[in-house]
C-alpha atoms as a PDB file:
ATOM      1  CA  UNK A   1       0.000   0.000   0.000  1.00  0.00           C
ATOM      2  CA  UNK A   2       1.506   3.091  -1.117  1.00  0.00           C
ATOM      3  CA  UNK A   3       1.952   5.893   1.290  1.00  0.00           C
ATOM      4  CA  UNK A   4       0.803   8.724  -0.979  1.00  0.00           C
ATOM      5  CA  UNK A   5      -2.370  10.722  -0.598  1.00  0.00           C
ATOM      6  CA  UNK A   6      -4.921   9.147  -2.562  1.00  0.00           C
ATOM      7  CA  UNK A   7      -4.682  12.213  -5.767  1.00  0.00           C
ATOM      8  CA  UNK A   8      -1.606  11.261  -6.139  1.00  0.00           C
ATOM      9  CA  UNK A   9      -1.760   8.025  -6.445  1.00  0.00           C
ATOM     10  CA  UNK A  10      -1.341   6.874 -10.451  1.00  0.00           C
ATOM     11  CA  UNK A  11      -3.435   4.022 -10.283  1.00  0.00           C
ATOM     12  CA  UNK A  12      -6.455   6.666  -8.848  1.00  0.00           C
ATOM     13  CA  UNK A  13      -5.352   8.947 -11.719  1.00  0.00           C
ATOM     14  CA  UNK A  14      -5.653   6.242 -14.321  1.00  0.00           C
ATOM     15  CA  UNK A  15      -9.469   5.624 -13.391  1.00  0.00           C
ATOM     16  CA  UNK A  16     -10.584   9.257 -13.079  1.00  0.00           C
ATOM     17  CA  UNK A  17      -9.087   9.648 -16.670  1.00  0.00           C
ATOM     18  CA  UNK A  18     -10.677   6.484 -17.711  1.00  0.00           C
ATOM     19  CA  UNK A  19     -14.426   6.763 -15.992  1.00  0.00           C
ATOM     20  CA  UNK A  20     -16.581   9.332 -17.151  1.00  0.00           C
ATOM     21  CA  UNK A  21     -19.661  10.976 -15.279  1.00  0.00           C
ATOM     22  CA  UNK A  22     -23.535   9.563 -15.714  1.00  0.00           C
ATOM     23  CA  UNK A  23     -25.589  11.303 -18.063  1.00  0.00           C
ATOM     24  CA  UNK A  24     -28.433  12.986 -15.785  1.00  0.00           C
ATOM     25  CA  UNK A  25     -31.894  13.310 -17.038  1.00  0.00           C
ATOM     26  CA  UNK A  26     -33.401  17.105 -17.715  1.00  0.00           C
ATOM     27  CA  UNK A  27     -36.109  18.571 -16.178  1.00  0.00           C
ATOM     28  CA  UNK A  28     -37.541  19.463 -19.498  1.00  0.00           C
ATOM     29  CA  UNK A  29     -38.251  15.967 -20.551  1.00  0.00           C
ATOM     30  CA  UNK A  30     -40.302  14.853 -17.383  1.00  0.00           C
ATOM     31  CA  UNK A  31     -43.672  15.344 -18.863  1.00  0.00           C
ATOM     32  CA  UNK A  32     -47.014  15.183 -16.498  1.00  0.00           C
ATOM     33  CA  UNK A  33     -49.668  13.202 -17.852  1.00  0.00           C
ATOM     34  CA  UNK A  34     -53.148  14.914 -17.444  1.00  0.00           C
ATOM     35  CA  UNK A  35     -55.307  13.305 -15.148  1.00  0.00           C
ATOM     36  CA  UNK A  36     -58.070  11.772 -16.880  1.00  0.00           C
ATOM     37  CA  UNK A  37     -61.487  13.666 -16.497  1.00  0.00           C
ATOM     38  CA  UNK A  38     -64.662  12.049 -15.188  1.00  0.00           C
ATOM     39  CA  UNK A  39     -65.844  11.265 -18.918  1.00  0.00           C
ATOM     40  CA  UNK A  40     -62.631   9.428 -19.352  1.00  0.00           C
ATOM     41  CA  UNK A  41     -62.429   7.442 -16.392  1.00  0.00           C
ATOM     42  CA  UNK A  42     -62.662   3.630 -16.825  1.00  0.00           C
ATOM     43  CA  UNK A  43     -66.417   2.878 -15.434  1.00  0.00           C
ATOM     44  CA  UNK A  44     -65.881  -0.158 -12.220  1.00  0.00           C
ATOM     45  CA  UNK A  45     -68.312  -2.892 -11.833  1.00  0.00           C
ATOM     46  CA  UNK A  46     -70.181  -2.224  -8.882  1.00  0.00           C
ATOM     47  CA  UNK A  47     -70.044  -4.149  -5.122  1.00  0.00           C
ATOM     48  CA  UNK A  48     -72.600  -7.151  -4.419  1.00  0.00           C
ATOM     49  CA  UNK A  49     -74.713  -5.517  -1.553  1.00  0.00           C
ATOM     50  CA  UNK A  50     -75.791  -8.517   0.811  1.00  0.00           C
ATOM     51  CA  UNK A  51     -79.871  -7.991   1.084  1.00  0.00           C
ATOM     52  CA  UNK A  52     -82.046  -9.661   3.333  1.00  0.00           C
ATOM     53  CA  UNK A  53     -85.170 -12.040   2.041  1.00  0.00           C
ATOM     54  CA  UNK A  54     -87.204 -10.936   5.031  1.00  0.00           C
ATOM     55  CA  UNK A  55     -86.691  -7.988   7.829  1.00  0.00           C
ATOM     56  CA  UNK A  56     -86.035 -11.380  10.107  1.00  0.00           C
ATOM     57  CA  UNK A  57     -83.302 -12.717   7.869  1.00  0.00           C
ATOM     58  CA  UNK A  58     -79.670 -11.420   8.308  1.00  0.00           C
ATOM     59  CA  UNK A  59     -76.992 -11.027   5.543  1.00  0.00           C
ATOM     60  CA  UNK A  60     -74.520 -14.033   5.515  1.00  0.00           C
ATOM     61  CA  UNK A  61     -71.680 -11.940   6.249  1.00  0.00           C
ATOM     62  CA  UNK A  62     -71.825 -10.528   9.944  1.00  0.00           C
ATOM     63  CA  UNK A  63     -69.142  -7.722  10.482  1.00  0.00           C
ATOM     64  CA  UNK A  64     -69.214  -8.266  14.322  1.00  0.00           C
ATOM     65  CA  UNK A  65     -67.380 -11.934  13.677  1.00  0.00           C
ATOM     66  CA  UNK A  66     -65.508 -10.261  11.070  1.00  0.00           C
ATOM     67  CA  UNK A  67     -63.814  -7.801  13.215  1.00  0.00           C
ATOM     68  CA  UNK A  68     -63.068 -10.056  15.900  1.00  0.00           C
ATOM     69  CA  UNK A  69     -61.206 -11.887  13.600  1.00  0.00           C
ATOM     70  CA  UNK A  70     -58.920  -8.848  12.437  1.00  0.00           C
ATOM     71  CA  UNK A  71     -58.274  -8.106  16.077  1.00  0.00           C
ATOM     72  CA  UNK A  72     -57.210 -11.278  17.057  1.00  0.00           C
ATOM     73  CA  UNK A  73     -55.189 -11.346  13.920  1.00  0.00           C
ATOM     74  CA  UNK A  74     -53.537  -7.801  15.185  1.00  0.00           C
ATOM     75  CA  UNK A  75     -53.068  -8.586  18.683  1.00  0.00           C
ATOM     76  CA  UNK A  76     -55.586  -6.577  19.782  1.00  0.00           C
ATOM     77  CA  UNK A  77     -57.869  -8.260  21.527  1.00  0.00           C
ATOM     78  CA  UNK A  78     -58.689  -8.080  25.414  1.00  0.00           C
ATOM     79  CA  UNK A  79     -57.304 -10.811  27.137  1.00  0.00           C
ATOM     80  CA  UNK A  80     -58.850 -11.585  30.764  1.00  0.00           C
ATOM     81  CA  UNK A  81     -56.602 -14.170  31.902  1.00  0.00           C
ATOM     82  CA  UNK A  82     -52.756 -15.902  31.098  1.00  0.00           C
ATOM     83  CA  UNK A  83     -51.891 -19.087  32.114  1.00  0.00           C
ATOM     84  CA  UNK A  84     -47.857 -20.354  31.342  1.00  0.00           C
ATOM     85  CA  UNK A  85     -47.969 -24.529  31.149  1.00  0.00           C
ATOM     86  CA  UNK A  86     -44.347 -24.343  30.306  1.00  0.00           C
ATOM     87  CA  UNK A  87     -42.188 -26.811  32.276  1.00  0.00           C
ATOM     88  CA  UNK A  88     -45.397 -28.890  33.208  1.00  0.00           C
ATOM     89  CA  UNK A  89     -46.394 -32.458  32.388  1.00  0.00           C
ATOM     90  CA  UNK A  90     -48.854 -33.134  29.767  1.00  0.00           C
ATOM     91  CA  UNK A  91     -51.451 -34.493  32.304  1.00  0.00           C
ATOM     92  CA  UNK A  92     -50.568 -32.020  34.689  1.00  0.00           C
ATOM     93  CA  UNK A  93     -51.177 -28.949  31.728  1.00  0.00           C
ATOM     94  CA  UNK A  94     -54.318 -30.283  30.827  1.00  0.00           C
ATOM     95  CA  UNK A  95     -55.597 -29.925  34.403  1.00  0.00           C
ATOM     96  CA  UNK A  96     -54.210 -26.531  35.024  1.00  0.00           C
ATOM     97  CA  UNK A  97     -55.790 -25.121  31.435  1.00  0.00           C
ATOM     98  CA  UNK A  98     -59.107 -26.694  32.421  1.00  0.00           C
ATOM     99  CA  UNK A  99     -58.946 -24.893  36.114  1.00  0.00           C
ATOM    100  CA  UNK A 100     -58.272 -21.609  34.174  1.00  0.00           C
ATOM    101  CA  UNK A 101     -60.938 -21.794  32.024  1.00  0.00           C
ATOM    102  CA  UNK A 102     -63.647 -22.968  34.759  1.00  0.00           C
ATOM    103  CA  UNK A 103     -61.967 -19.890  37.191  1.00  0.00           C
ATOM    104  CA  UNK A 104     -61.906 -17.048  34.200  1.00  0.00           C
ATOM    105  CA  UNK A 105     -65.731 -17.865  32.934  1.00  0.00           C
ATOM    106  CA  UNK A 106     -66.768 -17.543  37.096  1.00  0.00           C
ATOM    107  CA  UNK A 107     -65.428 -14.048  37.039  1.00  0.00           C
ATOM    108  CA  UNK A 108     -66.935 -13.217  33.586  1.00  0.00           C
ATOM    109  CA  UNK A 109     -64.108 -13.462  31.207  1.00  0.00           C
ATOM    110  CA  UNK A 110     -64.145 -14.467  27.408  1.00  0.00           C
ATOM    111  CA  UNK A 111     -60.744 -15.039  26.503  1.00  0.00           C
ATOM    112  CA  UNK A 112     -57.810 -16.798  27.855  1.00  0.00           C
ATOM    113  CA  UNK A 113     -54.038 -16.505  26.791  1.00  0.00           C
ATOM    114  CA  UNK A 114     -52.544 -20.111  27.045  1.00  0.00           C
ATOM    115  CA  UNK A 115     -48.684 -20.254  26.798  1.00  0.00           C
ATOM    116  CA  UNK A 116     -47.401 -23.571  25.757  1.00  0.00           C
ATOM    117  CA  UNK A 117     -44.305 -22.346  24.143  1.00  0.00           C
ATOM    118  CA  UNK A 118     -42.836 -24.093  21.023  1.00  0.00           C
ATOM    119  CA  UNK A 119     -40.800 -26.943  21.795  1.00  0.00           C
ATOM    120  CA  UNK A 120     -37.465 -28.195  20.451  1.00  0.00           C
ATOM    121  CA  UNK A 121     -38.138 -27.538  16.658  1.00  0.00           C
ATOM    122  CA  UNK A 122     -41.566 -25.998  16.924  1.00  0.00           C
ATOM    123  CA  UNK A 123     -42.886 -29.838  17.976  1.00  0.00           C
ATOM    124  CA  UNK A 124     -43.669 -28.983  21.603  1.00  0.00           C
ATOM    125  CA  UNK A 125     -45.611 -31.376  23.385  1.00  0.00           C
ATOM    126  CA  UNK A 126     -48.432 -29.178  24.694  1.00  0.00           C
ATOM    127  CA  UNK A 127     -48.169 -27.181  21.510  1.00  0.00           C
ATOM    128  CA  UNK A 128     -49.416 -30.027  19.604  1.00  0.00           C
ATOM    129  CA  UNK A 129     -51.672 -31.167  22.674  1.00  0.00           C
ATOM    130  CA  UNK A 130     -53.814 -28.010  23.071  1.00  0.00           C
ATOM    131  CA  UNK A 131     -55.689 -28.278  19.893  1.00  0.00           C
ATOM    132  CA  UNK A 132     -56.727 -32.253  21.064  1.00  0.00           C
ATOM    133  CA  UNK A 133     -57.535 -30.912  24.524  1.00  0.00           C
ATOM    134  CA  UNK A 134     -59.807 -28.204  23.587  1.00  0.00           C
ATOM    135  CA  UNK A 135     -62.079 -30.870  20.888  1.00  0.00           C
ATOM    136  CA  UNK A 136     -62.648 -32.730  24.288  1.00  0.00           C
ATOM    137  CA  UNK A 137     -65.892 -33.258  25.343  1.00  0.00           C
ATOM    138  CA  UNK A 138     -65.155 -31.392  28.457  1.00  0.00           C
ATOM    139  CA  UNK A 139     -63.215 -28.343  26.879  1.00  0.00           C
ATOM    140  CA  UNK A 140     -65.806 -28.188  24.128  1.00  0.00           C
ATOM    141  CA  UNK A 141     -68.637 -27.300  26.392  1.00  0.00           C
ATOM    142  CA  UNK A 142     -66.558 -24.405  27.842  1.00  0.00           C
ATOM    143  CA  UNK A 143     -65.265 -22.935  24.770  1.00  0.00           C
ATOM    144  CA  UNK A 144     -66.344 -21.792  21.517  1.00  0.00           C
ATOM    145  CA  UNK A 145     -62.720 -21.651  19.166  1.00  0.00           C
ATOM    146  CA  UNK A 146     -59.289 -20.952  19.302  1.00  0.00           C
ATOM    147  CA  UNK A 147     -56.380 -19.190  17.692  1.00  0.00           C
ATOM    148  CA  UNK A 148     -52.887 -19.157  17.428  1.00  0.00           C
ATOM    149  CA  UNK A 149     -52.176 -15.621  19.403  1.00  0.00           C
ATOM    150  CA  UNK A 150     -50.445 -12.844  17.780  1.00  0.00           C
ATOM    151  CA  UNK A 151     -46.703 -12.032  17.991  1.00  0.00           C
ATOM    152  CA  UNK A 152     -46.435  -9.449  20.612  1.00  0.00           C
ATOM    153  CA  UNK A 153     -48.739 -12.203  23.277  1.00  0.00           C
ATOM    154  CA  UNK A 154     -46.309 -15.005  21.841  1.00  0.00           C
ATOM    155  CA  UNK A 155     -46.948 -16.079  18.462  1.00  0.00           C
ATOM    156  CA  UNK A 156     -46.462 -19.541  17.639  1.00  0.00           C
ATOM    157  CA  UNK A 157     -46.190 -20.758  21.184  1.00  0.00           C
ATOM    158  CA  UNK A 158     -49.141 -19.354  22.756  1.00  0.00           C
ATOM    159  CA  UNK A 159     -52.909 -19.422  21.460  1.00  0.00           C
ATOM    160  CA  UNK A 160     -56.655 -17.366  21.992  1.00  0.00           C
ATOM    161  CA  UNK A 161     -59.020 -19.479  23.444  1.00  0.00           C
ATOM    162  CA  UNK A 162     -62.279 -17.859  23.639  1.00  0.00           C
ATOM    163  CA  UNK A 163     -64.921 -19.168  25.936  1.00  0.00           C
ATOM    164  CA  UNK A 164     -68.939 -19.850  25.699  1.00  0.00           C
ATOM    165  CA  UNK A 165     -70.442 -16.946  27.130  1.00  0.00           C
ATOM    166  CA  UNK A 166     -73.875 -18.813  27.845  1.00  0.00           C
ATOM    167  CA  UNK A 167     -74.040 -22.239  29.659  1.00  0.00           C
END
């Protein structure tokens, strides 16, 4: 490495003699397009609008269910208890989750953040084992679905499970 400042160097004067500088686009030939007027505007097919048969009937599509799946799906959904089964047996889990549940619907609660967290590889025992648990006979008359919970509450090693609100 040579000790000369770097202008003096002849290898750094051979490639500022050989390079030269980009071309640079003008100003002048940027050219706006006109917006197109309301005459000219492409005409779009219009939505389906959901109508009910009868003033009874309801549309198919309820956005109450809808939105409660974009919460859960952004984390943002009110959680009235946490339980942690990490470090537990699977017998010993199942009993603790089922305690939870019976103790959060006494105080009035709908949904429950269960921790399992992910195993070795993502194959964790009471990963895999929550989702059997909770199509039980016993679980299924406590709770109405389940979800894998959203990053910031644990992501892949921690689920939703939302509870029956009426007996």
């Amino acid at each position: 490495m040579s000790k000369q400042p770097p202008q003096d160097d002849p290898a750094w004067s051979r490639v500022k003699a050989e390079t030269r500088p980009l071309r640079r686009k003008k100003a002048t030939n940027l050219k706006r397009q006109p917006t197109p007027t309301a005459k000219e505007r492409p005409i779009r097919a219009a939505k389906p609008v959901l109508v009910a048969k009868t003033a009874t009937d309801k549309p198919s599509s309820t956005p109450a269910r809808e939105d409660g799946h974009r919460r859960v799906r952004r984390g943002k959904i009110e959680i009235h208890r946490r339980i942690d089964l990490h470090g537990l047996y699977e017998d010993e889990a199942r009993e603790r989750l089922l305690e939870a549940i019976h103790q959060t619907k006494q105080t009035g609660g709908k949904t429950l953040l269960v921790i399992t967290g992910k195993g070795l590889g993502g194959k964790g025992v009471l990963r895999r084992a929550l989702p059997v648990w909770l199509a039980a006979t016993d679980f299924a008359s406590l709770t109405s679905g389940y979800a894998q919970a959203h990053l910031r509450h644990g992501g892949s090693g921690a689920w939703y499970v939302f509870l029956k609100q009426k007996p």
